[in-house]
C-alpha atoms as a PDB file:
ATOM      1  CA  UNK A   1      -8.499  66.288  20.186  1.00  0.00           C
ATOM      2  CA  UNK A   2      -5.477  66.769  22.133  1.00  0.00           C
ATOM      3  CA  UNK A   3      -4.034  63.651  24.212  1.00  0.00           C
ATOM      4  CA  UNK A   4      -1.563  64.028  27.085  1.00  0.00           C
ATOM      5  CA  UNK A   5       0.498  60.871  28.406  1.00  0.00           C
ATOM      6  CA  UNK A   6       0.027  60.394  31.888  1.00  0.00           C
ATOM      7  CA  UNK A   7       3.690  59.628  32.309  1.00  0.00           C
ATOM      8  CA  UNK A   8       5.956  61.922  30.508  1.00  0.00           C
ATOM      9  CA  UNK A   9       3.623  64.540  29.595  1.00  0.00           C
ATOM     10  CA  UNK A  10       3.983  64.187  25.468  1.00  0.00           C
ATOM     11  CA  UNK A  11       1.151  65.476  23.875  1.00  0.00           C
ATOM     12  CA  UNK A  12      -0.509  64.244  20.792  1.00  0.00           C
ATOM     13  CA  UNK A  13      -3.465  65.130  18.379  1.00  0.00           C
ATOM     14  CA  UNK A  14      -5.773  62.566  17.438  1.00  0.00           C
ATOM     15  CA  UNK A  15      -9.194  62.043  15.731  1.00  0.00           C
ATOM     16  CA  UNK A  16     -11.219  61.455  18.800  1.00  0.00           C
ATOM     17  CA  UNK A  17     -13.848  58.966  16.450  1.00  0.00           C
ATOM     18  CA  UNK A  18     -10.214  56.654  16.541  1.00  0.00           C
ATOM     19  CA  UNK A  19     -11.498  56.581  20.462  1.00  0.00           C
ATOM     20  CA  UNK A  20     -14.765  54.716  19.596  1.00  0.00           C
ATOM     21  CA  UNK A  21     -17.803  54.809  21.480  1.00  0.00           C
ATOM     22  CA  UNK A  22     -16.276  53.522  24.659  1.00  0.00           C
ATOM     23  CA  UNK A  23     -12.590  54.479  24.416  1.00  0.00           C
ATOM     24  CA  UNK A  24      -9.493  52.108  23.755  1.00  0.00           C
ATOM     25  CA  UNK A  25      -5.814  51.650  24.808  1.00  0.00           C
ATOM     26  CA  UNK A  26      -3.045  53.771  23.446  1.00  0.00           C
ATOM     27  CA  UNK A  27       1.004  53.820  24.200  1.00  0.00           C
ATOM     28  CA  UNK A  28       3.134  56.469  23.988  1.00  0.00           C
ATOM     29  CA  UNK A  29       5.596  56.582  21.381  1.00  0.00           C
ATOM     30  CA  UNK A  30       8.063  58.727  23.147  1.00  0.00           C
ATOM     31  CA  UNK A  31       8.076  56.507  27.013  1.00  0.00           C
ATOM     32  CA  UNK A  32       6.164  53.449  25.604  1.00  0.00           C
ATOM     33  CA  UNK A  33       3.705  54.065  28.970  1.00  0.00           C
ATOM     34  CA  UNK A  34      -0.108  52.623  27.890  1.00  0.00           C
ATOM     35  CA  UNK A  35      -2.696  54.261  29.543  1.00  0.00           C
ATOM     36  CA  UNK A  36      -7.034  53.451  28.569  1.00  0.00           C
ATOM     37  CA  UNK A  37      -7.963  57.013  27.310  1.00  0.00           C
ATOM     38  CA  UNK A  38     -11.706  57.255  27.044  1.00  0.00           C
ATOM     39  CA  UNK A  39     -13.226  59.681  24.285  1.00  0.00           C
ATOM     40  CA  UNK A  40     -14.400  63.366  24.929  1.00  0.00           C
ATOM     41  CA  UNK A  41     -17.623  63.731  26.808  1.00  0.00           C
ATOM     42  CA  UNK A  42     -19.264  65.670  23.844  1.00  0.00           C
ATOM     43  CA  UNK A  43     -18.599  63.802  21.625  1.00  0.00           C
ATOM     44  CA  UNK A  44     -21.521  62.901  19.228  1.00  0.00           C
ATOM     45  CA  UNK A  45     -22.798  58.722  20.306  1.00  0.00           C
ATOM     46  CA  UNK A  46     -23.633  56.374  17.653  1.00  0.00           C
ATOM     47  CA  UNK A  47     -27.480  55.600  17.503  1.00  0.00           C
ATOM     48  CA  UNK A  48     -28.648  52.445  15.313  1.00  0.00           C
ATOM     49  CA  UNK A  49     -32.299  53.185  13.647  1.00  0.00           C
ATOM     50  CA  UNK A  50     -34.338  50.521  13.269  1.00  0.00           C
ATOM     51  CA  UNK A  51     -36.647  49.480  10.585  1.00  0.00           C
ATOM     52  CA  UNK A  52     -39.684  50.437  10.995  1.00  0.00           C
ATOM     53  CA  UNK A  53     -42.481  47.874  12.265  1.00  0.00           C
ATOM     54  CA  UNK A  54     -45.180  46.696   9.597  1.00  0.00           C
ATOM     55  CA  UNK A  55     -47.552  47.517  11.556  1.00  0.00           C
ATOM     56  CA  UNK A  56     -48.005  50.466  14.038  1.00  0.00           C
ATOM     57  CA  UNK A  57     -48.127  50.040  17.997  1.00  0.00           C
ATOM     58  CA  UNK A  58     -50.492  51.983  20.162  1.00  0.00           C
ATOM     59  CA  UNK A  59     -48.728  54.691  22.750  1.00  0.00           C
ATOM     60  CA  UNK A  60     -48.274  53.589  25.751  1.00  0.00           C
ATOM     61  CA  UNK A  61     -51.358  54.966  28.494  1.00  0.00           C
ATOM     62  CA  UNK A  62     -50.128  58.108  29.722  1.00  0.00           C
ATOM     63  CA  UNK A  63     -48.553  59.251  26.577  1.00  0.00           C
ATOM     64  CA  UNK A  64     -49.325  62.474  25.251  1.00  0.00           C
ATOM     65  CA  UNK A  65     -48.319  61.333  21.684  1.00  0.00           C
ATOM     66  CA  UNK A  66     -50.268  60.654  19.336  1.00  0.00           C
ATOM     67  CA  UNK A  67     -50.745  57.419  18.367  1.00  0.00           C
ATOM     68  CA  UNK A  68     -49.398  55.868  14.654  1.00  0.00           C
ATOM     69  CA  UNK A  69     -51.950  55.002  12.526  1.00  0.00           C
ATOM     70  CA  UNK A  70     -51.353  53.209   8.659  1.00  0.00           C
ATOM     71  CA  UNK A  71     -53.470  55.486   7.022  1.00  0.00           C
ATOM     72  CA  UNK A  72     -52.414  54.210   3.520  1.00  0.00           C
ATOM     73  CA  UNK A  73     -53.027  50.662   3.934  1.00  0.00           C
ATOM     74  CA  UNK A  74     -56.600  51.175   5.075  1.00  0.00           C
ATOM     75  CA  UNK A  75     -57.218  53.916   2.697  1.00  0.00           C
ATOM     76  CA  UNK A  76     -56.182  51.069  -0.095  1.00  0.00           C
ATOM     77  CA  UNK A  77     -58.351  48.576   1.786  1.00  0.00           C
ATOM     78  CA  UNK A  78     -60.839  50.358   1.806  1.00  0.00           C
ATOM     79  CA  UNK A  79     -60.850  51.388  -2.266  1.00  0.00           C
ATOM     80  CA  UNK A  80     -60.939  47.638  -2.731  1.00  0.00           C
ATOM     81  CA  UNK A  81     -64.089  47.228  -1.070  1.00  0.00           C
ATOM     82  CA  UNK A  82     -65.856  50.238  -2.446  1.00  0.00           C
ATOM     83  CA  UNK A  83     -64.604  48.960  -6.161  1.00  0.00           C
ATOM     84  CA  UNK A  84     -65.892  45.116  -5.162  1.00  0.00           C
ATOM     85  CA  UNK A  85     -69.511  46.622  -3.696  1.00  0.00           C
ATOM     86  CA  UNK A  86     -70.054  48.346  -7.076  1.00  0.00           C
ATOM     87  CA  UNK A  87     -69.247  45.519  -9.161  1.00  0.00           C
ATOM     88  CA  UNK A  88     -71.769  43.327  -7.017  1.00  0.00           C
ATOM     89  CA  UNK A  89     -74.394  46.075  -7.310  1.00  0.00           C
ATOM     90  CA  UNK A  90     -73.944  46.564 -10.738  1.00  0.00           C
ATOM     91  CA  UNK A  91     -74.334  42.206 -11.613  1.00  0.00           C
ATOM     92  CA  UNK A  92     -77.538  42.795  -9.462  1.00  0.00           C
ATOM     93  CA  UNK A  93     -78.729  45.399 -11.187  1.00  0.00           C
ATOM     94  CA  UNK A  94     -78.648  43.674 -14.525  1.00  0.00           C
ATOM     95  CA  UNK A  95     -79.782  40.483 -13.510  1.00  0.00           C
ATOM     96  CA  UNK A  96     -82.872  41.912 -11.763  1.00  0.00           C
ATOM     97  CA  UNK A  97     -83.296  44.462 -14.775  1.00  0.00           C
ATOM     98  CA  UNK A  98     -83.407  41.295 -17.232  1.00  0.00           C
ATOM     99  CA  UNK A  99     -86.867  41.725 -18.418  1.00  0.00           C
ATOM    100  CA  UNK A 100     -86.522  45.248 -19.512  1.00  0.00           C
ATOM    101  CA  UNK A 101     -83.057  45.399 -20.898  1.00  0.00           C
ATOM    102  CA  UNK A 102     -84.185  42.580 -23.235  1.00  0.00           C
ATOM    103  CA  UNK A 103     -87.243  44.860 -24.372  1.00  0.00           C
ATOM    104  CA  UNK A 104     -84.695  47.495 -24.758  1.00  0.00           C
ATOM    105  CA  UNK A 105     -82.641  45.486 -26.556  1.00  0.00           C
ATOM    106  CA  UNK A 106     -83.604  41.690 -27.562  1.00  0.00           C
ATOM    107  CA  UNK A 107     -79.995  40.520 -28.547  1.00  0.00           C
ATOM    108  CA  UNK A 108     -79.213  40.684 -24.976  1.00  0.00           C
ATOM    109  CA  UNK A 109     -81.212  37.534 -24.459  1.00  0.00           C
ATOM    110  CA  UNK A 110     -78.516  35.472 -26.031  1.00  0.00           C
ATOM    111  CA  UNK A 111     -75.648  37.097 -23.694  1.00  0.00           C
ATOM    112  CA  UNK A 112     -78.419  36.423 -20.705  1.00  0.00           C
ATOM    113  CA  UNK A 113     -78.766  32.958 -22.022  1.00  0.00           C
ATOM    114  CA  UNK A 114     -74.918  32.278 -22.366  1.00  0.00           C
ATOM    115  CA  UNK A 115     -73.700  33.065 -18.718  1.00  0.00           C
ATOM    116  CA  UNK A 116     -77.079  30.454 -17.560  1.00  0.00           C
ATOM    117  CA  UNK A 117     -79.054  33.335 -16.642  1.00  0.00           C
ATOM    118  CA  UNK A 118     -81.894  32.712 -19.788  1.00  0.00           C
ATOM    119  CA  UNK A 119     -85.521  32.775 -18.975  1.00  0.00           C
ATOM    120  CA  UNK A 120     -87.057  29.373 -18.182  1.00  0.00           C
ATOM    121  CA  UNK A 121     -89.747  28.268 -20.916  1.00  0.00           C
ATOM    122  CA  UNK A 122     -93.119  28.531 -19.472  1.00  0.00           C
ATOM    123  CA  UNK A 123     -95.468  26.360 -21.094  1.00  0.00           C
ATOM    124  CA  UNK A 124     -98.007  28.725 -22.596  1.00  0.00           C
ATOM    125  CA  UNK A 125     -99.962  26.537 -24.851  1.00  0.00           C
ATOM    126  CA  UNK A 126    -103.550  26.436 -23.248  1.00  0.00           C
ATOM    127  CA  UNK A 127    -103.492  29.745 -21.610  1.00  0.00           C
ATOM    128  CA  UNK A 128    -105.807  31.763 -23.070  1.00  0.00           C
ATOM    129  CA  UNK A 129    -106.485  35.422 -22.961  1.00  0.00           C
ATOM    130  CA  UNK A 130    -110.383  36.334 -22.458  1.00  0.00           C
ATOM    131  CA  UNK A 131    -112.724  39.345 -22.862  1.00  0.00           C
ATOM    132  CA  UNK A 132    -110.227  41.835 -23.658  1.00  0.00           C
ATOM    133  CA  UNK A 133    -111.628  45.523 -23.190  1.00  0.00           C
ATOM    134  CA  UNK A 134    -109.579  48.826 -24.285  1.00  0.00           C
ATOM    135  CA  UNK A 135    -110.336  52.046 -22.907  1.00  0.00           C
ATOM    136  CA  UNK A 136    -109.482  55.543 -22.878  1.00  0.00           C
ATOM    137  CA  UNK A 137    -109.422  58.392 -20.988  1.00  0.00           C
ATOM    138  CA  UNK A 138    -107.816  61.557 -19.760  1.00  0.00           C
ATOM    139  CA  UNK A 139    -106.646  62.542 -16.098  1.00  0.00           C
ATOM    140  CA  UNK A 140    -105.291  66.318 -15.700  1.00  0.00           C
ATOM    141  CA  UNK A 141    -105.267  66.547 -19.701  1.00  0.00           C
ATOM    142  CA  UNK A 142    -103.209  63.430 -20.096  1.00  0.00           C
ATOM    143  CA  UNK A 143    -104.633  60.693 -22.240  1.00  0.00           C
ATOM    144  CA  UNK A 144    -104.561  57.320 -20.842  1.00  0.00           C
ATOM    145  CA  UNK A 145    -104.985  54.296 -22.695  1.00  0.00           C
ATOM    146  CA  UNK A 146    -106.191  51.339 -19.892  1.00  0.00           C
ATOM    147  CA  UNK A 147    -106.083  47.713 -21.183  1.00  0.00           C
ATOM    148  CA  UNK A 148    -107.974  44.919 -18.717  1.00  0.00           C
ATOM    149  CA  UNK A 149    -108.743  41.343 -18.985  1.00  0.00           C
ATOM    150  CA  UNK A 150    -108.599  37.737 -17.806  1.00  0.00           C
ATOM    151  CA  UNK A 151    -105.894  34.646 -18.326  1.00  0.00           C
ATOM    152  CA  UNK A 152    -107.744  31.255 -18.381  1.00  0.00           C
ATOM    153  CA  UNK A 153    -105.863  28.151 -17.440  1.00  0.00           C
ATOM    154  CA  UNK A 154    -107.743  25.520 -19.676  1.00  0.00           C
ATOM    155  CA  UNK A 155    -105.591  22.848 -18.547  1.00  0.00           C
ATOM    156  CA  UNK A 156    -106.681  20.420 -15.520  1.00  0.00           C
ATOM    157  CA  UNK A 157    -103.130  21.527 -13.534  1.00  0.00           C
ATOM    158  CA  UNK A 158    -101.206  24.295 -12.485  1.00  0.00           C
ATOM    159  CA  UNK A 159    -100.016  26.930 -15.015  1.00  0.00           C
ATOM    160  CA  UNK A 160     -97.190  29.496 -14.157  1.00  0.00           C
ATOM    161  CA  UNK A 161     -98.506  32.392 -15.384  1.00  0.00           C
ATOM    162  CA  UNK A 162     -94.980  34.936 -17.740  1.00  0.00           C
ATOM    163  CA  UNK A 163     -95.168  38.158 -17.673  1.00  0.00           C
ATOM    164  CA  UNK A 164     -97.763  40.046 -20.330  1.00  0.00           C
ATOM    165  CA  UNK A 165     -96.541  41.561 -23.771  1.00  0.00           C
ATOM    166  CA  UNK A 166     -98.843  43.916 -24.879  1.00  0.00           C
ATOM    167  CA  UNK A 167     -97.953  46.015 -28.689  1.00  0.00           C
ATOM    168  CA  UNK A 168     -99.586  49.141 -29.944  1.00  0.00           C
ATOM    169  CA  UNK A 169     -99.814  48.361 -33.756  1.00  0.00           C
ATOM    170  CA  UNK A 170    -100.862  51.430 -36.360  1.00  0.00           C
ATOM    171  CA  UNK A 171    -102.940  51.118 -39.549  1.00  0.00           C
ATOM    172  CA  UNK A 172    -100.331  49.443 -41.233  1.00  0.00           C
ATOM    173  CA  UNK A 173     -99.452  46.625 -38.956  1.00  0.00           C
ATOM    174  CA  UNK A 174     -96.525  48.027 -37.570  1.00  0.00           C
ATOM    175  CA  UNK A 175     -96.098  47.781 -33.962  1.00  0.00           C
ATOM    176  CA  UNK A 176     -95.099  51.087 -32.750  1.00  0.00           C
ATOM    177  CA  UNK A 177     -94.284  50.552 -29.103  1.00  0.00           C
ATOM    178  CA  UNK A 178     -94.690  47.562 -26.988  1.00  0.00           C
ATOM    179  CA  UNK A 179     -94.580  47.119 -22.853  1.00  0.00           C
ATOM    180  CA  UNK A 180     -94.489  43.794 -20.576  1.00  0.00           C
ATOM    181  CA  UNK A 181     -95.970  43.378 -17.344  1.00  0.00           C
ATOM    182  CA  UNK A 182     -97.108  41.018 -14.538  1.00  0.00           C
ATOM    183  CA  UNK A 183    -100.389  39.682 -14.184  1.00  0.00           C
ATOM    184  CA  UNK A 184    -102.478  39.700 -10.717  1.00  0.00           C
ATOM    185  CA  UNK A 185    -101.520  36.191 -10.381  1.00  0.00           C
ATOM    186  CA  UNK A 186     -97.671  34.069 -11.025  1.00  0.00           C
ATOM    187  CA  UNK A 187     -99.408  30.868 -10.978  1.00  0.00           C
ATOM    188  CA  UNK A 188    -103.055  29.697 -11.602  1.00  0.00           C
ATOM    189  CA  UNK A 189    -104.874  26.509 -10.682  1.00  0.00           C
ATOM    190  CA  UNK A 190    -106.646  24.295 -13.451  1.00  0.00           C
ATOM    191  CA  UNK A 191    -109.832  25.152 -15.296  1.00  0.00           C
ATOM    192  CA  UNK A 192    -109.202  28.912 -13.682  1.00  0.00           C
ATOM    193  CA  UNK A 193    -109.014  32.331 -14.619  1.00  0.00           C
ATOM    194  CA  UNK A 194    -107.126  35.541 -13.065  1.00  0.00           C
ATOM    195  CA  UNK A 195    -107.821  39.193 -14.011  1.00  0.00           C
ATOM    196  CA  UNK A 196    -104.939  41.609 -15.711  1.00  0.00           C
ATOM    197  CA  UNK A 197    -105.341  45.439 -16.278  1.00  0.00           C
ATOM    198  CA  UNK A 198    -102.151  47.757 -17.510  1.00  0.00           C
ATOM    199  CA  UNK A 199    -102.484  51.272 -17.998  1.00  0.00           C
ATOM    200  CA  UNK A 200    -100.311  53.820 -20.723  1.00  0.00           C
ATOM    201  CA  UNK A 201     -99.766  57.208 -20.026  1.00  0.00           C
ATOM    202  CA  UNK A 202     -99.961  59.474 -23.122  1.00  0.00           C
ATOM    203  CA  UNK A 203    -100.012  56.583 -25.826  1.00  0.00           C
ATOM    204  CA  UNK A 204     -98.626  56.990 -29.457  1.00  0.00           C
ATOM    205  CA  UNK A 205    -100.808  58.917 -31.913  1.00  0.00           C
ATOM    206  CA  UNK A 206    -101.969  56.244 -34.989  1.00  0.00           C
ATOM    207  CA  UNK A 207    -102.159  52.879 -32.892  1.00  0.00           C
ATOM    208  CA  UNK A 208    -105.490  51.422 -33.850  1.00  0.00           C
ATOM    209  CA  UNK A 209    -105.399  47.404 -32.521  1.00  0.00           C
ATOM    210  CA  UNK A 210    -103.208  46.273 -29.728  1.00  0.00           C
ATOM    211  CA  UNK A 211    -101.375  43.133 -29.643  1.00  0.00           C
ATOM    212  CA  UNK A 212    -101.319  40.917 -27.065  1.00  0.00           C
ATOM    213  CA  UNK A 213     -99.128  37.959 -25.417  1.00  0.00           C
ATOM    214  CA  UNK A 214     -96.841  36.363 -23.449  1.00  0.00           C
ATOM    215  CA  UNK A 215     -93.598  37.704 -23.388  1.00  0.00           C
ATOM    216  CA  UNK A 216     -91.182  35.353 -25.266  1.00  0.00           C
ATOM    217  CA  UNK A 217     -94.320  34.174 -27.353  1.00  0.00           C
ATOM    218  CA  UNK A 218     -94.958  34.160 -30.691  1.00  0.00           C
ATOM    219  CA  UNK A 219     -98.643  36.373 -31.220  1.00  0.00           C
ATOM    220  CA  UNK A 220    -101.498  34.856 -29.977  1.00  0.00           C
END
């Protein structure tokens, strides 16, 4: 950038960015004359960029820009909630799958039993089971093995009433596979009875007796 003195006409050449954003106050060397000069109109104007705000703000009404949206931090929030929902679903799952998990696999009772989620002991001792009947038949060419009966209270008060064990023993003794279920009634009165009836599709070939008791019981 050239610079002229107002008074005696000297000229100079100077870095206008020495001018600053709003200009300064220079002398001449030659006629010591001070003059303001102020810097070229073109010439390139500082601009201070700000951080950017944590969160975003909406666009004005009006605006045709698009508005800002933090598509990372909700995309993260929202992970967290998806990963927090399957854990809870999963600690349901297994707590309301108790019965058959420890059927599955009975060591499980002790890890059930350590975290205070073990089965409650259900006084079984004058429940009895009564007139038993096993029967057999086939629907569609499927045999089905049908097992009914009653659960007498013979005590003069309430009785909750544990789920139903029944094993399919062979020839030998040796229980080949084994099932629990619910009977018609989860409590019964004193000096009462309540009916039962389970049914097996397609049963094991060699199971002659069946086995039957309260699940958690030793066999009745």
């Amino acid at each position: 950038m050239i610079v002229s003195c107002p008074s005696c006409a000297t000229r100079y050449l100077i870095d206008p960015t020495a001018l600053g954003g709003e200009g300064r106050t220079v002398r001449c060397a030659k006629c010591s004359h001070t003059w303001r000069e102020q810097p070229p109109a073109d010439m390139p104007k500082r601009i201070d960029i700000l951080p950017p705000d944590s969160e975003p703000r909406p666009i004005p009404f009006g605006s045709n820009l698009p508005a800002l949206v933090a598509r990372r931090k909700r995309a993260n929030r929202l992970g967290w909630i998806a990963v927090a929902a399957a854990i809870v679903i999963i600690i349901i799952a297994v707590i309301l799958a108790r019965g058959p998990i420890v059927d599955v696999w009975p060591p499980a009772e002790k890890l059930y039993t350590a975290v205070g989620l073990g089965a409650d002991e259900i006084d079984t001792s004058e429940l009895e089971f009564q007139n038993v009947v096993r029967e057999q038949m086939v629907e569609g060419g499927v045999p089905i093995l049908i097992i009914r009966g009653q659960i007498f209270n013979a005590a003069d008060s309430e009785r909750a009433i544990p789920a139903i064990r029944i094993g399919l023993m062979d020839a030998a003794n040796t229980e080949l596979r084994h099932w629990t279920f619910a009977a018609e009634q989860s409590e019964l009165p004193g000096e009462s009875s309540t009916d039962f009836e389970t049914r097996l599709v397609s049963p094991p070939e060699g199971a002659v007796s069946l086995r039957i008791s309260f699940a958690g019981d030793e066999e009745n």
